[in-house]
C-alpha atoms as a PDB file:
ATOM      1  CA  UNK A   1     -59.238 124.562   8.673  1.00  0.00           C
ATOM      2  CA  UNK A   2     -57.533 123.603   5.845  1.00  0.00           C
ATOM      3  CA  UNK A   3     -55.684 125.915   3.314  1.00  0.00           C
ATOM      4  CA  UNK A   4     -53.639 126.157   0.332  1.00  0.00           C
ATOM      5  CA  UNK A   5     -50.253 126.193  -0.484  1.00  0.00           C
ATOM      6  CA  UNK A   6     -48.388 128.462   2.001  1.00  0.00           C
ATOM      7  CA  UNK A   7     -45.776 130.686  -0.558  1.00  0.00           C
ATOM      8  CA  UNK A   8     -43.825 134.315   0.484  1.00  0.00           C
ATOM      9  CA  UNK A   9     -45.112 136.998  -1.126  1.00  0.00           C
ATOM     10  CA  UNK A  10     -42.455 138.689  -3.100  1.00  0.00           C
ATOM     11  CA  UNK A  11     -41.076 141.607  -1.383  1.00  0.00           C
ATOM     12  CA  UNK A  12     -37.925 140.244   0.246  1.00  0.00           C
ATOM     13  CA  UNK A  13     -39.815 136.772   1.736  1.00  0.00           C
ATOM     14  CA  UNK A  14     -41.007 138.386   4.780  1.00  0.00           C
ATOM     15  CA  UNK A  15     -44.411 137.817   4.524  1.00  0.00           C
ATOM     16  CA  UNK A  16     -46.253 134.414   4.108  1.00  0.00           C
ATOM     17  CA  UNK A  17     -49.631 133.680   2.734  1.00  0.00           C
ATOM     18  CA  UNK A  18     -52.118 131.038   2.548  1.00  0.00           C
ATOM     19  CA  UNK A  19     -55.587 130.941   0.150  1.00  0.00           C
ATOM     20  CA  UNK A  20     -58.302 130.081   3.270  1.00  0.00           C
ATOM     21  CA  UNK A  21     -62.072 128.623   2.029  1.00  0.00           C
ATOM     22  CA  UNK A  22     -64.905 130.797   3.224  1.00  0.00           C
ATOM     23  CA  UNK A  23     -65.123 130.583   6.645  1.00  0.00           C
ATOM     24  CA  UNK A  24     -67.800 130.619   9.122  1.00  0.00           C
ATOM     25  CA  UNK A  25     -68.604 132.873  12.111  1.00  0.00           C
ATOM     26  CA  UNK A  26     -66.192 132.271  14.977  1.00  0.00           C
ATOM     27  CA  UNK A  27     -63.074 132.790  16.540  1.00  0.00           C
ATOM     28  CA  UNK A  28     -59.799 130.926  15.078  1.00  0.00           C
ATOM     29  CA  UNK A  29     -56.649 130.110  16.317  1.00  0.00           C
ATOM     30  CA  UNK A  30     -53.591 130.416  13.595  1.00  0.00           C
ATOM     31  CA  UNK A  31     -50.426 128.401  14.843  1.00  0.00           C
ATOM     32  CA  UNK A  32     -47.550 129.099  12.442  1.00  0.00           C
ATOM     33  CA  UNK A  33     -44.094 128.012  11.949  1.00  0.00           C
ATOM     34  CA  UNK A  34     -41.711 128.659   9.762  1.00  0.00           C
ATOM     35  CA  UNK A  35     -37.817 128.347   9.081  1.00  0.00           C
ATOM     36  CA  UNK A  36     -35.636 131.536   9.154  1.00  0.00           C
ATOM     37  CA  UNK A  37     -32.656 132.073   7.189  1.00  0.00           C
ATOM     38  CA  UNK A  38     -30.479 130.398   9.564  1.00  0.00           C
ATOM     39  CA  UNK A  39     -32.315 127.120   9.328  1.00  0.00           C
ATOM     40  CA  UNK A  40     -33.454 127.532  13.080  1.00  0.00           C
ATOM     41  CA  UNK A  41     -37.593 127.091  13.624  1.00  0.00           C
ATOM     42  CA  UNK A  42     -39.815 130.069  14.505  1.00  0.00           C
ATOM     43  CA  UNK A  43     -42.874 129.828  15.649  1.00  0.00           C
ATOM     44  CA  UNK A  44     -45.883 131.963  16.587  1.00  0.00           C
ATOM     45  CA  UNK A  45     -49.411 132.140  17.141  1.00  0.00           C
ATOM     46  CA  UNK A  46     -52.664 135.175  16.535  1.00  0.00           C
ATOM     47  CA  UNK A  47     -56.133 134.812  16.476  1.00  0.00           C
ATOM     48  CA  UNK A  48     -59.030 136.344  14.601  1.00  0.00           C
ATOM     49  CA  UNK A  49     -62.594 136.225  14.633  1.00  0.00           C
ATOM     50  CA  UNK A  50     -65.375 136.148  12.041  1.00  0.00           C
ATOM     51  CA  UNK A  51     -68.517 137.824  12.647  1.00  0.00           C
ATOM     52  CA  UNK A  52     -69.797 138.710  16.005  1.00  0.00           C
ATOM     53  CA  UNK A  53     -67.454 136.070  17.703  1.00  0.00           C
ATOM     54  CA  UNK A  54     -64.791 137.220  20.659  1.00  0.00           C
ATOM     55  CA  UNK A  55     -61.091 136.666  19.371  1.00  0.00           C
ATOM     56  CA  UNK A  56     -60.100 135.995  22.807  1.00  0.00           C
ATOM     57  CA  UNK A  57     -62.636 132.463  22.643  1.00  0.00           C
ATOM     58  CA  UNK A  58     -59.713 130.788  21.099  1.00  0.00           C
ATOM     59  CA  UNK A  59     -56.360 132.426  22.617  1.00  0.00           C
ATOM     60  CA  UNK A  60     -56.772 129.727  25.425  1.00  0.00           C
ATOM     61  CA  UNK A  61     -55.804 126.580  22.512  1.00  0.00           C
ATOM     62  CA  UNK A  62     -52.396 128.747  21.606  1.00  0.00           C
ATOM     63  CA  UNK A  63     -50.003 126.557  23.490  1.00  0.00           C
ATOM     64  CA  UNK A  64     -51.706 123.414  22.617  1.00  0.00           C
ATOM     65  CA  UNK A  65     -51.532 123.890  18.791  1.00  0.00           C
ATOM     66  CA  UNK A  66     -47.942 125.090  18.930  1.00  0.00           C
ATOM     67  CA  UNK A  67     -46.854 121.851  21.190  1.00  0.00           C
ATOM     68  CA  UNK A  68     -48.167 120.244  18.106  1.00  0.00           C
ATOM     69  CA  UNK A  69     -45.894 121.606  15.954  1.00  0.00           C
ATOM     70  CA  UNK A  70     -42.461 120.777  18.025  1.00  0.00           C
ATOM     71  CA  UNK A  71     -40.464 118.424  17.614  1.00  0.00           C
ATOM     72  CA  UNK A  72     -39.952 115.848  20.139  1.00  0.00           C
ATOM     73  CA  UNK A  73     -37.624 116.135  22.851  1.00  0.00           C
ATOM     74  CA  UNK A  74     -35.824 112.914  21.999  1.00  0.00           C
ATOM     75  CA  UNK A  75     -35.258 114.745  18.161  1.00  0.00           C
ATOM     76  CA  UNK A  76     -33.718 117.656  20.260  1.00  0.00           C
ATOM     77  CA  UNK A  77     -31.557 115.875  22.377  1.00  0.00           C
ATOM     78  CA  UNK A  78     -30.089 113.457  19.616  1.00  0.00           C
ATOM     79  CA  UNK A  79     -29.577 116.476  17.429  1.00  0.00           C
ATOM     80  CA  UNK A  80     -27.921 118.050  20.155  1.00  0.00           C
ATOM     81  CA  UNK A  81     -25.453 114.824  20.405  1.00  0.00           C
ATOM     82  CA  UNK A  82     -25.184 114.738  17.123  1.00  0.00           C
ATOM     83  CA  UNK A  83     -23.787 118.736  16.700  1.00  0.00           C
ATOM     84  CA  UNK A  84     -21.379 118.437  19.175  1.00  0.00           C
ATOM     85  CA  UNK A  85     -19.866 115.327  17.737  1.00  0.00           C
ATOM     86  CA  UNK A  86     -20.217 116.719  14.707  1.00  0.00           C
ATOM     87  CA  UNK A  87     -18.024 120.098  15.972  1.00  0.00           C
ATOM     88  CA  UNK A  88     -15.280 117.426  17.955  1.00  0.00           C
ATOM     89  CA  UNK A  89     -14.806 115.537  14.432  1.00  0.00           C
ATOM     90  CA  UNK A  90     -14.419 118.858  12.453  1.00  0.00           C
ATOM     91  CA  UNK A  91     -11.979 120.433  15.151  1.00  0.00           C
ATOM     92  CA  UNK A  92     -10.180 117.327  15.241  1.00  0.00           C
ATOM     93  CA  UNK A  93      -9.980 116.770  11.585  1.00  0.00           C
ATOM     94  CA  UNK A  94      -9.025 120.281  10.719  1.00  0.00           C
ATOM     95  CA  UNK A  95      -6.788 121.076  13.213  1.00  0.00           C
ATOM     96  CA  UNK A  96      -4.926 117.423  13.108  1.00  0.00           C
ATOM     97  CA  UNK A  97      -4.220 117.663   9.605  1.00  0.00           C
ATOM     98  CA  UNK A  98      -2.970 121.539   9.800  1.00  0.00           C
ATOM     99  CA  UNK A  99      -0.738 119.970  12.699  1.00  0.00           C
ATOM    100  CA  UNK A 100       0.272 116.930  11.127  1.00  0.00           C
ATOM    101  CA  UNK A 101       1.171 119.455   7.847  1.00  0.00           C
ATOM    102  CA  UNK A 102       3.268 122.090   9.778  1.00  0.00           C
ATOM    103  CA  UNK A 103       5.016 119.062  11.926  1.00  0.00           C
ATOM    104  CA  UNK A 104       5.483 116.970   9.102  1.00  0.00           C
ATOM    105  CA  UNK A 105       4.365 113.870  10.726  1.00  0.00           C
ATOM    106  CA  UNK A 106       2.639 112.870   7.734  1.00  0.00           C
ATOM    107  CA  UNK A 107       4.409 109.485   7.483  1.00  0.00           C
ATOM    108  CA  UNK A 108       3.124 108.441  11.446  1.00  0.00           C
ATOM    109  CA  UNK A 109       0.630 105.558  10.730  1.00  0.00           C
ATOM    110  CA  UNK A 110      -1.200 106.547  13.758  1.00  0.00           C
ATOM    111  CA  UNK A 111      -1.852 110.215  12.733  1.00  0.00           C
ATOM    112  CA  UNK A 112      -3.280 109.637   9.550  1.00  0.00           C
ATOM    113  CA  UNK A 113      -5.306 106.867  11.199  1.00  0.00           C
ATOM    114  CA  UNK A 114      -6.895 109.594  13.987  1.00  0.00           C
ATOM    115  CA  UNK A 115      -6.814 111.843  10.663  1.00  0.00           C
ATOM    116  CA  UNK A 116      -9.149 109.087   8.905  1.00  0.00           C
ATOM    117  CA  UNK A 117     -11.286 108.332  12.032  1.00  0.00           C
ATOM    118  CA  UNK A 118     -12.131 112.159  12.573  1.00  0.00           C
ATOM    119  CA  UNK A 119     -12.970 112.444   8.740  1.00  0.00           C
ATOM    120  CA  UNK A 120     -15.636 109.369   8.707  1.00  0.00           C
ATOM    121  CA  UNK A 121     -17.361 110.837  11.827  1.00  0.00           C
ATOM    122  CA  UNK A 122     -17.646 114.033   9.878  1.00  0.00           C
ATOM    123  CA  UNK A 123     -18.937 112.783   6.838  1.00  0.00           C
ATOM    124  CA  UNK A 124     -21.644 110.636   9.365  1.00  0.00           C
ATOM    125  CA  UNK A 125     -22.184 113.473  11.468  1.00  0.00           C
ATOM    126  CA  UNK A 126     -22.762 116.151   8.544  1.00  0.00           C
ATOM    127  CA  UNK A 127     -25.532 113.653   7.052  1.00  0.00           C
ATOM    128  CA  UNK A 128     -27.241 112.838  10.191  1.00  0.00           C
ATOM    129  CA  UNK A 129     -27.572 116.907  11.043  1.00  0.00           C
ATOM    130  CA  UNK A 130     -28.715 117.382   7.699  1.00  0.00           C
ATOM    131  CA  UNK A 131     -31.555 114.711   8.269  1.00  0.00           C
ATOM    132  CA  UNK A 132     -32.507 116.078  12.086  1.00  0.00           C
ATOM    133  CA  UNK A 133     -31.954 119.905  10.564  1.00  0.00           C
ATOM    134  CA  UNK A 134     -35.317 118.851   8.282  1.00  0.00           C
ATOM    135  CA  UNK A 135     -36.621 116.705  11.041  1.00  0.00           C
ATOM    136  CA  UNK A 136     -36.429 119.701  13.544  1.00  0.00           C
ATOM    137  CA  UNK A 137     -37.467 122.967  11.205  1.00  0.00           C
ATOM    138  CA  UNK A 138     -40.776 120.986  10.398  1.00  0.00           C
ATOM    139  CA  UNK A 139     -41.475 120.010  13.787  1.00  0.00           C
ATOM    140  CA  UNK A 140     -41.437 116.078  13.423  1.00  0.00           C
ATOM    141  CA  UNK A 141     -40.641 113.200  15.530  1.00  0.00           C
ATOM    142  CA  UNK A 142     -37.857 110.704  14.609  1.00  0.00           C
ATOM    143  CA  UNK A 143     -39.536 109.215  11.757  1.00  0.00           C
ATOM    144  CA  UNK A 144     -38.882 112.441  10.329  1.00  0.00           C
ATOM    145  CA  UNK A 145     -35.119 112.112   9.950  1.00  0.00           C
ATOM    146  CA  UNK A 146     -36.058 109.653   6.807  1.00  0.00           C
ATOM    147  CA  UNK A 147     -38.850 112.021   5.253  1.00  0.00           C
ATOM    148  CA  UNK A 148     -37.789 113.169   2.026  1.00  0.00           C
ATOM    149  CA  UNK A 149     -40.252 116.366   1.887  1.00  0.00           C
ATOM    150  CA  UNK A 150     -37.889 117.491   5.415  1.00  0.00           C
ATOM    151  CA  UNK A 151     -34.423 116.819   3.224  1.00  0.00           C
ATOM    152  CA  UNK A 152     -35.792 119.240   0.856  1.00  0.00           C
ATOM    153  CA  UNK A 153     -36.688 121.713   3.147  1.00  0.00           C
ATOM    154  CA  UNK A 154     -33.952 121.288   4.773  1.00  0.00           C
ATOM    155  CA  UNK A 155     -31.291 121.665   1.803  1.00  0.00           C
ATOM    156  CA  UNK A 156     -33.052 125.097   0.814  1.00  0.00           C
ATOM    157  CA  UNK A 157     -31.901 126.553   3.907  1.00  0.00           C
ATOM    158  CA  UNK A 158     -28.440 128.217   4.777  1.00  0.00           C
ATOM    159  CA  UNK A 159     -27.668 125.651   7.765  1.00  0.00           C
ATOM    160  CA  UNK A 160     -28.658 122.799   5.355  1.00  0.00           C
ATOM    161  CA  UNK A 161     -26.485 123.592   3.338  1.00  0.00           C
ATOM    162  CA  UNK A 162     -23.668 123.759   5.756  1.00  0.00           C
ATOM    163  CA  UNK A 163     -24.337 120.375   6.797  1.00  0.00           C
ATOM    164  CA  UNK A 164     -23.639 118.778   3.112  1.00  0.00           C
ATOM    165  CA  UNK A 165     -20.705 120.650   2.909  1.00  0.00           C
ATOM    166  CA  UNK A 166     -19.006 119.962   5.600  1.00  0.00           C
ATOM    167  CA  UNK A 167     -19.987 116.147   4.826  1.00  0.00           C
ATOM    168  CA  UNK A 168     -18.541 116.804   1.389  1.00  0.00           C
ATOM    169  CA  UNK A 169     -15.509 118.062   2.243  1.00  0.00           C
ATOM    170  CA  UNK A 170     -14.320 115.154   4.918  1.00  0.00           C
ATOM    171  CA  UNK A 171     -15.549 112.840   2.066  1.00  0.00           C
ATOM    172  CA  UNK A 172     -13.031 114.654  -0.342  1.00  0.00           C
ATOM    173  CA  UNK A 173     -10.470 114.630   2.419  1.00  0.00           C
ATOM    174  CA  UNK A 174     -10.587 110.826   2.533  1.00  0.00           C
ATOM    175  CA  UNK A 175     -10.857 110.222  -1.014  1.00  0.00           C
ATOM    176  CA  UNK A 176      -7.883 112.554  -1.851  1.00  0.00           C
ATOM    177  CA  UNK A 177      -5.765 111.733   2.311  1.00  0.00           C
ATOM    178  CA  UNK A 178      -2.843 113.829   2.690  1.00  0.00           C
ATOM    179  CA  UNK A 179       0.222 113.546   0.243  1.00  0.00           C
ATOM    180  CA  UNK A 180       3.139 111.351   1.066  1.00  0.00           C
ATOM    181  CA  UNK A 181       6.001 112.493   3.699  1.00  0.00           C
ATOM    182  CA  UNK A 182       8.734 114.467   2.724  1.00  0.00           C
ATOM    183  CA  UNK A 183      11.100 115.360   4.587  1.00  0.00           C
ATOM    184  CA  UNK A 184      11.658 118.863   5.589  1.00  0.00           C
ATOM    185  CA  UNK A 185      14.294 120.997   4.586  1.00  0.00           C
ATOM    186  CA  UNK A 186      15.896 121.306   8.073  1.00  0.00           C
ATOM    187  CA  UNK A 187      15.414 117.678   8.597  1.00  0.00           C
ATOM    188  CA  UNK A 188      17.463 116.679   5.421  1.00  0.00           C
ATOM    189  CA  UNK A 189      20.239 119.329   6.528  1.00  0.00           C
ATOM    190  CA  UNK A 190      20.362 117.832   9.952  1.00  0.00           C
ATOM    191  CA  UNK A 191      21.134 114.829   8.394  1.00  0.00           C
ATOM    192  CA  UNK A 192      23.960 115.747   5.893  1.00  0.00           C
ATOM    193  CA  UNK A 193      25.714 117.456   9.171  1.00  0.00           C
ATOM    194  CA  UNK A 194      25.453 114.275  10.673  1.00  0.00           C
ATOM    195  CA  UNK A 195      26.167 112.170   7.913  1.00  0.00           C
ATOM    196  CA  UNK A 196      29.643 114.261   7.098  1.00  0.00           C
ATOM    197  CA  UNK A 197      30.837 114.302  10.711  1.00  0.00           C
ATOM    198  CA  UNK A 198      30.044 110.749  10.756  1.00  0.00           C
ATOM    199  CA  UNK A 199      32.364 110.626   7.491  1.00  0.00           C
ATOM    200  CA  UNK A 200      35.181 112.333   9.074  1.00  0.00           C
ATOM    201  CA  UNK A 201      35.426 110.548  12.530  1.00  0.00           C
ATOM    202  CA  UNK A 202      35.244 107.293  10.350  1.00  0.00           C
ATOM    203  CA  UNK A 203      38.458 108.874   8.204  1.00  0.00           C
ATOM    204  CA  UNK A 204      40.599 110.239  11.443  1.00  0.00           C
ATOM    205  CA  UNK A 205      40.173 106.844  12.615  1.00  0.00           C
ATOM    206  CA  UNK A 206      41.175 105.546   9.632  1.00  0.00           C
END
């Protein structure tokens, strides 16, 4: 069957509606789904009947209709690689360049390489979980991962929003890298102590 626009009602967005036609004597099936606040699907199914019909004539297609509506498990398991690369980058990322900070290994070429590498991942990462987030909450295969109408679904929800964020922020990190070394106070003191007893061992001998 064939409705209208699906909208929440008003009063708090916990109830959905749809405008049916006039329908004819029977039973029917209703397979929903829906995104909750989290971004994570829900999904559900009820029946009804019209007339004299039995209810229970159409509990039997509930499984089938809601298999409809998941995404594939190839979606699943390449979002699934994709969050937990997604987590290594950010862990590596924020933690490296807290470490790198406190240490002050700033000037190592190698650390603000790992730094860089961790930041790109994160930037790919946070746009490809914002594409399978859509792709996922609207229960499409992988051509859904390009569909626009999924992008906007998916950017109205919380954990859509977390995913362009995070992108955003590793893009900012690479566009604006850590500052230049300095060196740190007990570093520089280390090496006037050094530099004066070097001073006066080169005047005894002298």
């Amino acid at each position: 069957v064939e409705v209208g626009p699906a909208g929440h009602d008003g009063a708090g967005g916990e109830i959905v509606r749809a405008a049916l036609p006039p329908l004819a004597d029977g039973a029917y099936l209703v397979a929903w789904r829906a995104v909750s606040a989290d971004g994570h699907p829900v999904q559900g199914s009820f029946v009804f009947a019209v007339g004299a019909a039995r209810p229970d004539a159409a509990a039997g297609r509930a499984d089938d209709a809601l298999a409809g509506a998941t995404s594939s498990r190839t979606v699943a398991l390449l979002f699934g690689i994709v969050r937990a690369l997604a987590f290594a980058a950010a862990l590596l990322l924020a933690g490296g360049a807290a470490t790198a900070v406190y240490l002050g290994v700033r000037r190592d070429a190698g650390i603000r390489r790992v730094l860089a590498g961790a930041a790109i991942l994160t930037v790919v990462t946070g746009l490809l979980g914002f594409a399978f987030q859509g792709a996922v909450a609207a229960g499409l295969d992988l051509g859904g991962v390009l569909d626009p109408d999924a992008w906007r679904d998916a950017a109205a929800t919380v954990t859509g929003k977390a995913w362009l964020v995070r992108a955003a922020l590793a893009f900012a990190f690479l566009a604006w890298p850590l500052p230049g070394p300095q060196e740190r106070r007990g570093e520089r003191a280390v090496d006037l102590a050094r530099d004066r007893k070097s001073t006066r061992l080169n005047s005894s001998h002298t």
